[in-house]
ModelCIF file with pLDDT and N, C-alpha, C, O atoms, coordinates in Angstrom:
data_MODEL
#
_entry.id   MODEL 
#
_entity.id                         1 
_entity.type                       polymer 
_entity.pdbx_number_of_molecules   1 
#
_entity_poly.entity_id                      1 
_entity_poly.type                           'polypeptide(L)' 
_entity_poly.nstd_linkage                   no 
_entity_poly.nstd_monomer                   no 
_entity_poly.pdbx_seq_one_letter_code       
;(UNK)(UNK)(UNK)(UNK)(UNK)(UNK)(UNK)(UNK)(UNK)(UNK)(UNK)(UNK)(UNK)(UNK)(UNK)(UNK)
(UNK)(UNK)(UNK)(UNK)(UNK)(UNK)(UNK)(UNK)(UNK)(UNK)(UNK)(UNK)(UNK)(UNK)(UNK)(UNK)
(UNK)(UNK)(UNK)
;
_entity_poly.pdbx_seq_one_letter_code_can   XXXXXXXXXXXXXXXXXXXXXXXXXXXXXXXXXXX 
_entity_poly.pdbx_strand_id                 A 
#
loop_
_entity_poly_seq.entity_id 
_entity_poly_seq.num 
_entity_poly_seq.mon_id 
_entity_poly_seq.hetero 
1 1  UNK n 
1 2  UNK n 
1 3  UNK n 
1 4  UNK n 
1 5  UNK n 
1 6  UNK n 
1 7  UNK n 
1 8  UNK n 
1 9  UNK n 
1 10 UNK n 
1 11 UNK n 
1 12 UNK n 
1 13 UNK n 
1 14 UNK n 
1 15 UNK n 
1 16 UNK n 
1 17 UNK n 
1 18 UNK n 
1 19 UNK n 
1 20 UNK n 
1 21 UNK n 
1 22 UNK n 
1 23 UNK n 
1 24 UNK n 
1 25 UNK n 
1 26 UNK n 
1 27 UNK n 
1 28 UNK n 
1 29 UNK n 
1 30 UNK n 
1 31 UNK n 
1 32 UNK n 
1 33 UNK n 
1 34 UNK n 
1 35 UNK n 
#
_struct_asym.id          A 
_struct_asym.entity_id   1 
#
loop_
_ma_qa_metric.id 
_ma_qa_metric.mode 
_ma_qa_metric.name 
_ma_qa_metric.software_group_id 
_ma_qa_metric.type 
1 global pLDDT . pLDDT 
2 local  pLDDT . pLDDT 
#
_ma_qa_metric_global.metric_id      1 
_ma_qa_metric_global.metric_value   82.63 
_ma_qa_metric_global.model_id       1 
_ma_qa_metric_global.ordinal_id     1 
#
loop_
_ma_qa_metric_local.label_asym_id 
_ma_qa_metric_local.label_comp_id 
_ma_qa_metric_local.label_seq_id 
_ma_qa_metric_local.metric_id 
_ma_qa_metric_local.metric_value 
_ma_qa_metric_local.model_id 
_ma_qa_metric_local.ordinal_id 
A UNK 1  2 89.00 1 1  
A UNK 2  2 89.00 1 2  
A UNK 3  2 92.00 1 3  
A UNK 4  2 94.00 1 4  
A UNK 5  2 94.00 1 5  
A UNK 6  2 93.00 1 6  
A UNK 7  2 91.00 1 7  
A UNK 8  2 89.00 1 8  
A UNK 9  2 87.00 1 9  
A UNK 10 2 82.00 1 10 
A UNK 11 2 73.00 1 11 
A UNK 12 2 72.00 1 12 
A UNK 13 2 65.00 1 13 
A UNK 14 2 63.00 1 14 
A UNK 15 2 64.00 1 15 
A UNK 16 2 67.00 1 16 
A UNK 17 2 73.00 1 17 
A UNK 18 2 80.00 1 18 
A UNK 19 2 85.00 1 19 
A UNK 20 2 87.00 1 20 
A UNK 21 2 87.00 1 21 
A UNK 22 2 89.00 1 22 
A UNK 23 2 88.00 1 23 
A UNK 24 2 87.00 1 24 
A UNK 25 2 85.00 1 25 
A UNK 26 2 85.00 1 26 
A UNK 27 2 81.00 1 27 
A UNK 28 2 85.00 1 28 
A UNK 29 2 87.00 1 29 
A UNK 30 2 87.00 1 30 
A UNK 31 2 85.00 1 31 
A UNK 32 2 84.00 1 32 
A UNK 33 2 83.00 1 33 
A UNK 34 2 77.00 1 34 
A UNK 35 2 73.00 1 35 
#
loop_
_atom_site.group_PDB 
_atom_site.id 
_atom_site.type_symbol 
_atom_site.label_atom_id 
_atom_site.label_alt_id 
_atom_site.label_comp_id 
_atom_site.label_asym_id 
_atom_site.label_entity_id 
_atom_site.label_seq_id 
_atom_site.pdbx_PDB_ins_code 
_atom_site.Cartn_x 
_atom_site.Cartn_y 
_atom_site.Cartn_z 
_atom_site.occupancy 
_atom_site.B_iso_or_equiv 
_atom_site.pdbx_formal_charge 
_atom_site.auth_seq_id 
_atom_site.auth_comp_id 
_atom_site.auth_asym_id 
_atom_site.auth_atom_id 
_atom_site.pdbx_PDB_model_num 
ATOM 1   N N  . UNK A 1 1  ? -61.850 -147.772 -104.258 1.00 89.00 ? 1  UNK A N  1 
ATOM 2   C CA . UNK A 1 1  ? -62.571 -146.616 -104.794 1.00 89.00 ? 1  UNK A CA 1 
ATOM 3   C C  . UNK A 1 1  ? -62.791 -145.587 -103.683 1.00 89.00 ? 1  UNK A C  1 
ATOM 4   O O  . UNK A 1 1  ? -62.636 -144.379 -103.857 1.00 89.00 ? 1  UNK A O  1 
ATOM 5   N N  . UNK A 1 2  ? -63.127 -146.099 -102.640 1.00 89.00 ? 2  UNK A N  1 
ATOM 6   C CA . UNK A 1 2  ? -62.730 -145.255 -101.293 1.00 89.00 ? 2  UNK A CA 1 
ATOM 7   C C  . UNK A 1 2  ? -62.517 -145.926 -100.124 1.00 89.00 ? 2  UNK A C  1 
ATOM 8   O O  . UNK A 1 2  ? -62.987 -146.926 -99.582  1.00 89.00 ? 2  UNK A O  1 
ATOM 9   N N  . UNK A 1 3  ? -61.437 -144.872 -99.810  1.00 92.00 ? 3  UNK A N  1 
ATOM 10  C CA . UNK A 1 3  ? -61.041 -145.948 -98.594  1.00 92.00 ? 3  UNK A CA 1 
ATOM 11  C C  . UNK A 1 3  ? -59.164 -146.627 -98.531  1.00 92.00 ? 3  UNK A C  1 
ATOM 12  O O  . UNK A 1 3  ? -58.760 -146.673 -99.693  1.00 92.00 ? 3  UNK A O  1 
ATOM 13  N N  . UNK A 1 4  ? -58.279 -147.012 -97.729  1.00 94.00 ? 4  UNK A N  1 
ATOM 14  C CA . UNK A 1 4  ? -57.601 -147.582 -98.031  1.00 94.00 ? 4  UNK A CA 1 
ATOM 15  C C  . UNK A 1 4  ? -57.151 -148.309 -97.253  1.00 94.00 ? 4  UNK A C  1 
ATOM 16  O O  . UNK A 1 4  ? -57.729 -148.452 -96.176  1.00 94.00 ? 4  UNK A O  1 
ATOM 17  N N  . UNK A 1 5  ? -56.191 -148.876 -97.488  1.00 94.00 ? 5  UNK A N  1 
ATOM 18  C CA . UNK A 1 5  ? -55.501 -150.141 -96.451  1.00 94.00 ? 5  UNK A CA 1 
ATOM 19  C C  . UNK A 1 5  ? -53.934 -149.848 -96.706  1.00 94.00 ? 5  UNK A C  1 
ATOM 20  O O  . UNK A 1 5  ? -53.425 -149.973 -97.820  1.00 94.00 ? 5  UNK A O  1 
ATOM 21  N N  . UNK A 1 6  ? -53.031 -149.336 -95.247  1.00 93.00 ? 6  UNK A N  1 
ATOM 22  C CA . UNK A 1 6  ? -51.827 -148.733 -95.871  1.00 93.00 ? 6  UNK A CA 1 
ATOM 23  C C  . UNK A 1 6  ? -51.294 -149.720 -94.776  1.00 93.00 ? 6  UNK A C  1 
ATOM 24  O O  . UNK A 1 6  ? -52.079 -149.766 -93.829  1.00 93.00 ? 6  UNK A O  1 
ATOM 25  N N  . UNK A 1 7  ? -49.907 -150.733 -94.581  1.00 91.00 ? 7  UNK A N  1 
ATOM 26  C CA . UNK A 1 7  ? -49.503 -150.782 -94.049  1.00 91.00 ? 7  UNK A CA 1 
ATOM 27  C C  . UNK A 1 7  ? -47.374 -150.569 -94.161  1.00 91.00 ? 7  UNK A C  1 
ATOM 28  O O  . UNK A 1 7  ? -46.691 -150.951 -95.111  1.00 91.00 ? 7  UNK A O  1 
ATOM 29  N N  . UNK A 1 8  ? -47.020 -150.099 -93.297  1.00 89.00 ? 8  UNK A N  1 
ATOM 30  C CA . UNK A 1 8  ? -46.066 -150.353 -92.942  1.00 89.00 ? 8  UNK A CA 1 
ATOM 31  C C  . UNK A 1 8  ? -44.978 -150.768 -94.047  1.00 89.00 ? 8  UNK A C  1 
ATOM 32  O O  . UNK A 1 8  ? -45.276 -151.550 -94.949  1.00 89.00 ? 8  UNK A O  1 
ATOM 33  N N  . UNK A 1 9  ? -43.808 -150.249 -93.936  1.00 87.00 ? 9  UNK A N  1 
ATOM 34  C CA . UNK A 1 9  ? -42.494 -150.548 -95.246  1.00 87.00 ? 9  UNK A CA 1 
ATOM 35  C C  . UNK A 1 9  ? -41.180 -150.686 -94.028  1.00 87.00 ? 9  UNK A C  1 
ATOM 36  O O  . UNK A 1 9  ? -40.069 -151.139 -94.302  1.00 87.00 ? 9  UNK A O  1 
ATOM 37  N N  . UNK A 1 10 ? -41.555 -150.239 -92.798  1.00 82.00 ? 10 UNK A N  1 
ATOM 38  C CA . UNK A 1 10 ? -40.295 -150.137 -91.571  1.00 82.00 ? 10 UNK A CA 1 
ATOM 39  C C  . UNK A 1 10 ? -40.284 -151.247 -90.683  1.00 82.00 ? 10 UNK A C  1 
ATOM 40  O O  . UNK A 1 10 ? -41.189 -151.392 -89.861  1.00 82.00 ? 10 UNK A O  1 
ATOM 41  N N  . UNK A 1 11 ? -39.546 -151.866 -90.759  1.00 73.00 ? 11 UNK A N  1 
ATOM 42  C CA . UNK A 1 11 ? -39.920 -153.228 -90.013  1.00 73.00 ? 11 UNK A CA 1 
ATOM 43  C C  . UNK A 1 11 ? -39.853 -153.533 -88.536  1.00 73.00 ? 11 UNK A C  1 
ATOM 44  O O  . UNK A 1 11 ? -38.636 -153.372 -88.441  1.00 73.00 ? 11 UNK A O  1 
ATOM 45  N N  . UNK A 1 12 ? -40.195 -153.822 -87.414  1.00 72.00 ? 12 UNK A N  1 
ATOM 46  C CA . UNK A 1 12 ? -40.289 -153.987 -86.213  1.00 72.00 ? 12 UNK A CA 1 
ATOM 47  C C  . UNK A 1 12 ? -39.302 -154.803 -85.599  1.00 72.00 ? 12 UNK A C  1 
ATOM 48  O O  . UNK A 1 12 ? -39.380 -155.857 -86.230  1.00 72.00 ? 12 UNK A O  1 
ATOM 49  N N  . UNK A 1 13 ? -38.560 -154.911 -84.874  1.00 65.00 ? 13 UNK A N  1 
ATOM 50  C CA . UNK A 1 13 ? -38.342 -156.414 -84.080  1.00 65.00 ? 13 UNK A CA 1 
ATOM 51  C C  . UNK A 1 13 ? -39.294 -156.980 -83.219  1.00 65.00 ? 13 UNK A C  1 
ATOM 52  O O  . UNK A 1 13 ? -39.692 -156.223 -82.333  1.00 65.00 ? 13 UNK A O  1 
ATOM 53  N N  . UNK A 1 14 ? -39.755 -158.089 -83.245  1.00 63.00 ? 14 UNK A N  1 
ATOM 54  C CA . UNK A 1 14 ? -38.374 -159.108 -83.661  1.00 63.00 ? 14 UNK A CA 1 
ATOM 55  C C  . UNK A 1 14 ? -38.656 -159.589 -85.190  1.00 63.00 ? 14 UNK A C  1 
ATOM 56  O O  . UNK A 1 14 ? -37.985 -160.535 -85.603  1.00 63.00 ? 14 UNK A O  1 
ATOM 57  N N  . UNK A 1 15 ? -39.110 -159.304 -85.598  1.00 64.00 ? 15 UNK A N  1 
ATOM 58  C CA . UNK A 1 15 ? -39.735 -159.832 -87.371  1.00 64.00 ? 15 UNK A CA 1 
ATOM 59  C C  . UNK A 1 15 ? -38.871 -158.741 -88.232  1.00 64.00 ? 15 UNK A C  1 
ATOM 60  O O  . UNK A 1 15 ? -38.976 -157.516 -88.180  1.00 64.00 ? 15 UNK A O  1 
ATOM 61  N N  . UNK A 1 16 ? -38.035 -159.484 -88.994  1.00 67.00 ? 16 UNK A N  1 
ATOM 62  C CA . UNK A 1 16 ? -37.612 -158.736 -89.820  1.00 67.00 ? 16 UNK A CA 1 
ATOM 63  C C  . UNK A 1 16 ? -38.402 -158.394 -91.101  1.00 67.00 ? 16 UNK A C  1 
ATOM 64  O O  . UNK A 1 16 ? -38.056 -157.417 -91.765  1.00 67.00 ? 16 UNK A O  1 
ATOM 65  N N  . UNK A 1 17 ? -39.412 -159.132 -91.463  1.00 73.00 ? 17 UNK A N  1 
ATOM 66  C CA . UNK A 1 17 ? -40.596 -159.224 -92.561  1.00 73.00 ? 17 UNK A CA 1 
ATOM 67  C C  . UNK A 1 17 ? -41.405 -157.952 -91.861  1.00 73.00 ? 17 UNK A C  1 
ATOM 68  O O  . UNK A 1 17 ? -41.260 -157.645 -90.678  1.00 73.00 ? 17 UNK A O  1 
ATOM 69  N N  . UNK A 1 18 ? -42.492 -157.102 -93.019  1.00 80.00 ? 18 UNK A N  1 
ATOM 70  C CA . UNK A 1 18 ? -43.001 -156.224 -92.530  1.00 80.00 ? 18 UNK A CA 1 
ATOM 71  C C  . UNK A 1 18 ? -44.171 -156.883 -93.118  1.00 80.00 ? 18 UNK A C  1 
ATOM 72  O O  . UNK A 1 18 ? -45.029 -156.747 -92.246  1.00 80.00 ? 18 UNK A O  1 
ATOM 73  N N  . UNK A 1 19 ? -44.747 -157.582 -94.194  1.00 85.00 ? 19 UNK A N  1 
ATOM 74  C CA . UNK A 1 19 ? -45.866 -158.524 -94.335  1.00 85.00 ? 19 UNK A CA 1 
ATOM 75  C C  . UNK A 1 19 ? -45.330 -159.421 -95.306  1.00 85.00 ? 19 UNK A C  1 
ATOM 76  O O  . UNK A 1 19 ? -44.183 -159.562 -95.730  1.00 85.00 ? 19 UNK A O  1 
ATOM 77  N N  . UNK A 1 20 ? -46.710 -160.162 -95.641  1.00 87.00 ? 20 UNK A N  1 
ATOM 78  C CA . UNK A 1 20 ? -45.876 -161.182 -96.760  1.00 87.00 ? 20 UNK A CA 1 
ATOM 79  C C  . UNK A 1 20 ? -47.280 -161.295 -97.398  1.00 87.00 ? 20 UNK A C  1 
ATOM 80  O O  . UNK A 1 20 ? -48.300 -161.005 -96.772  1.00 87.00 ? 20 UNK A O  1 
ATOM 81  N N  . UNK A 1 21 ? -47.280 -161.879 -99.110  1.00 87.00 ? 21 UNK A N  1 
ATOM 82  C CA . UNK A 1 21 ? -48.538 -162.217 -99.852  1.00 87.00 ? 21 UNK A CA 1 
ATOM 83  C C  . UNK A 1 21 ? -48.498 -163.601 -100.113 1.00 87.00 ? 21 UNK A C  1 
ATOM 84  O O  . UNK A 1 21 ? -47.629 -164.230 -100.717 1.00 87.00 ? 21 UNK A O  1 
ATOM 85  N N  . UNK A 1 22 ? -49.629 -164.040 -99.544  1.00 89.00 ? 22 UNK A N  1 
ATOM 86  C CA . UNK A 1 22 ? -49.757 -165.836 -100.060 1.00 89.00 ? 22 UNK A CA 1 
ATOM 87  C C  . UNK A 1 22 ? -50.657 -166.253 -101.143 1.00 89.00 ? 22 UNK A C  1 
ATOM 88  O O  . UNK A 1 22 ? -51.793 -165.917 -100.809 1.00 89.00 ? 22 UNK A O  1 
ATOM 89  N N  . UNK A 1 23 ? -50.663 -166.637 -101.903 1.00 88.00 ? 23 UNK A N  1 
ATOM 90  C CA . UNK A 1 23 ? -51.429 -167.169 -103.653 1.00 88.00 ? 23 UNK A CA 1 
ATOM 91  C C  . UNK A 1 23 ? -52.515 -168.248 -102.606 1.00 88.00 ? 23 UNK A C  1 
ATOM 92  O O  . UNK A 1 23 ? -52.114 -169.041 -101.754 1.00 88.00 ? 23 UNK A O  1 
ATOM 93  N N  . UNK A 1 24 ? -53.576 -168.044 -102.892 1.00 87.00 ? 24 UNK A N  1 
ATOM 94  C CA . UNK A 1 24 ? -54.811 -168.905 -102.442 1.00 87.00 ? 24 UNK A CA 1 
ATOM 95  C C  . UNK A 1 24 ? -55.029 -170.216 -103.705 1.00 87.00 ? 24 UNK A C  1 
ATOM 96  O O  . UNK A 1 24 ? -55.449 -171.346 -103.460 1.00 87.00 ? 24 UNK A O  1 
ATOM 97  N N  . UNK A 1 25 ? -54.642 -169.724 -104.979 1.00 85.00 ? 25 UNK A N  1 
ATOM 98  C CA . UNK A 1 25 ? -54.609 -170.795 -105.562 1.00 85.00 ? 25 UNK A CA 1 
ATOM 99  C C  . UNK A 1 25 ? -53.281 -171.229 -106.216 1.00 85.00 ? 25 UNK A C  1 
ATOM 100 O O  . UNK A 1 25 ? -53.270 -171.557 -107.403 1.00 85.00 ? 25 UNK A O  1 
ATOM 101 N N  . UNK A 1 26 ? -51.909 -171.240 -105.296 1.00 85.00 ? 26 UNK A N  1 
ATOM 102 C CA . UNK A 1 26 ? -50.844 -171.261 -105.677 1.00 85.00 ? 26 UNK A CA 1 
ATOM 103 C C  . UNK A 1 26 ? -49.944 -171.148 -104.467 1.00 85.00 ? 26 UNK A C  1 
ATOM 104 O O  . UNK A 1 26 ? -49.400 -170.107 -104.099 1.00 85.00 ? 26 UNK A O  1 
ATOM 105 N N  . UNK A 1 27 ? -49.840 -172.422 -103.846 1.00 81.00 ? 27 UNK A N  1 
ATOM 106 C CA . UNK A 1 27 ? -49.203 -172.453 -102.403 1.00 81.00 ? 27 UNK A CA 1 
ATOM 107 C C  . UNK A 1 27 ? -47.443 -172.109 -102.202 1.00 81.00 ? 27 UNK A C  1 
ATOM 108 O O  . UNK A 1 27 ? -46.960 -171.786 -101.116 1.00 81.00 ? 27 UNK A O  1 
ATOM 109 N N  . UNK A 1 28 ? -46.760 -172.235 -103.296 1.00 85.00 ? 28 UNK A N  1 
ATOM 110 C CA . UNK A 1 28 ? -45.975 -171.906 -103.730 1.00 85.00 ? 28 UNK A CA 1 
ATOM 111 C C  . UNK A 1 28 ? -45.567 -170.523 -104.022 1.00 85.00 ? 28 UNK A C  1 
ATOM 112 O O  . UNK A 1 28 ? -44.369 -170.306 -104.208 1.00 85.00 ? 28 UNK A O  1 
ATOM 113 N N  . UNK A 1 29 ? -46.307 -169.689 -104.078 1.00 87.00 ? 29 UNK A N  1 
ATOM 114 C CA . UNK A 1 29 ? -46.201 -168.291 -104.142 1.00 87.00 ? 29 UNK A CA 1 
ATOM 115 C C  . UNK A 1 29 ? -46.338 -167.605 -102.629 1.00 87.00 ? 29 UNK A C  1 
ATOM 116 O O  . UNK A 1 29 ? -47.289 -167.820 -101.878 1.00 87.00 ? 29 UNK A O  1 
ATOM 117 N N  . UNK A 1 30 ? -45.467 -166.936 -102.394 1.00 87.00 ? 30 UNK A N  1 
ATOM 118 C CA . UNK A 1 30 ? -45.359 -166.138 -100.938 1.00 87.00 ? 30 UNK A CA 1 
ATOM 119 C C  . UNK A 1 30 ? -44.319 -165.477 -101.712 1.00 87.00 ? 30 UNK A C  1 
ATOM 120 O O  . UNK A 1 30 ? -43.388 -165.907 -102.394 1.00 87.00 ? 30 UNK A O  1 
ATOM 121 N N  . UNK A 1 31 ? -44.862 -163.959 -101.328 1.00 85.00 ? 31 UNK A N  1 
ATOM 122 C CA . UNK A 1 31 ? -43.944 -162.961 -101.550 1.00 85.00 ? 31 UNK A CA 1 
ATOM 123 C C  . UNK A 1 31 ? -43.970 -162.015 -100.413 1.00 85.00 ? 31 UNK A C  1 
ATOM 124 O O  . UNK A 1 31 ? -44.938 -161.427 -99.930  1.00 85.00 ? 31 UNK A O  1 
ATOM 125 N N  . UNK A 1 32 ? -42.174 -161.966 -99.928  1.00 84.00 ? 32 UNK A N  1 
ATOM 126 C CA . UNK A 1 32 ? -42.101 -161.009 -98.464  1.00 84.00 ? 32 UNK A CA 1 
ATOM 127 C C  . UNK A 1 32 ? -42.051 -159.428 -98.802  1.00 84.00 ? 32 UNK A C  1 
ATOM 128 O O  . UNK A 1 32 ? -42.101 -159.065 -99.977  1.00 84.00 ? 32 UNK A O  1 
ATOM 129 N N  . UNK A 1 33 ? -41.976 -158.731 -98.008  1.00 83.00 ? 33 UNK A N  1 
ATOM 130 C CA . UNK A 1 33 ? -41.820 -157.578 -97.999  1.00 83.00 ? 33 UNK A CA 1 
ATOM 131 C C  . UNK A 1 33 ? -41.060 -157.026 -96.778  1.00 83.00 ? 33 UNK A C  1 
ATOM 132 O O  . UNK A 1 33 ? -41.697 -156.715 -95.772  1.00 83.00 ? 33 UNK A O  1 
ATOM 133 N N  . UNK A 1 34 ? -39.433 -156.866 -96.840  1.00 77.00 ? 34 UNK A N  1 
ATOM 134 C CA . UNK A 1 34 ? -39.018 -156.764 -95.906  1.00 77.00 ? 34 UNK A CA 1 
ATOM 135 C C  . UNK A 1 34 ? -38.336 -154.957 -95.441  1.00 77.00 ? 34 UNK A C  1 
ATOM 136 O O  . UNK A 1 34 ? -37.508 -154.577 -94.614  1.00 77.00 ? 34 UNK A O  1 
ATOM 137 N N  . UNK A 1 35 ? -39.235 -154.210 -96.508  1.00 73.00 ? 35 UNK A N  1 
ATOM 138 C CA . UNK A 1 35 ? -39.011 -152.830 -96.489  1.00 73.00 ? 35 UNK A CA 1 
ATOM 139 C C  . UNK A 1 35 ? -37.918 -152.552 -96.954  1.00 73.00 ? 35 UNK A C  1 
ATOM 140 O O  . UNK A 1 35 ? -37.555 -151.377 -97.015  1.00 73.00 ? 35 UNK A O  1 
#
């Protein structure tokens, strides 16, 4: 509502991933984001 949290879509080396989402109730779920 205010405020935000922006990160990154360009990825760095040495990580080709730019973040990833992990399920807290679903360990099985990770979704990357590799821009």
């Amino acid at each position: 509502a205010e405020g935000d949290i922006r990160i990154s879509r360009v990825p760095c080396s040495p990580s080709p991933q730019c973040f990833s989402y992990r399920a807290a109730d679903d360990p099985t779920l990770i979704i990357i984001d590799r821009g």
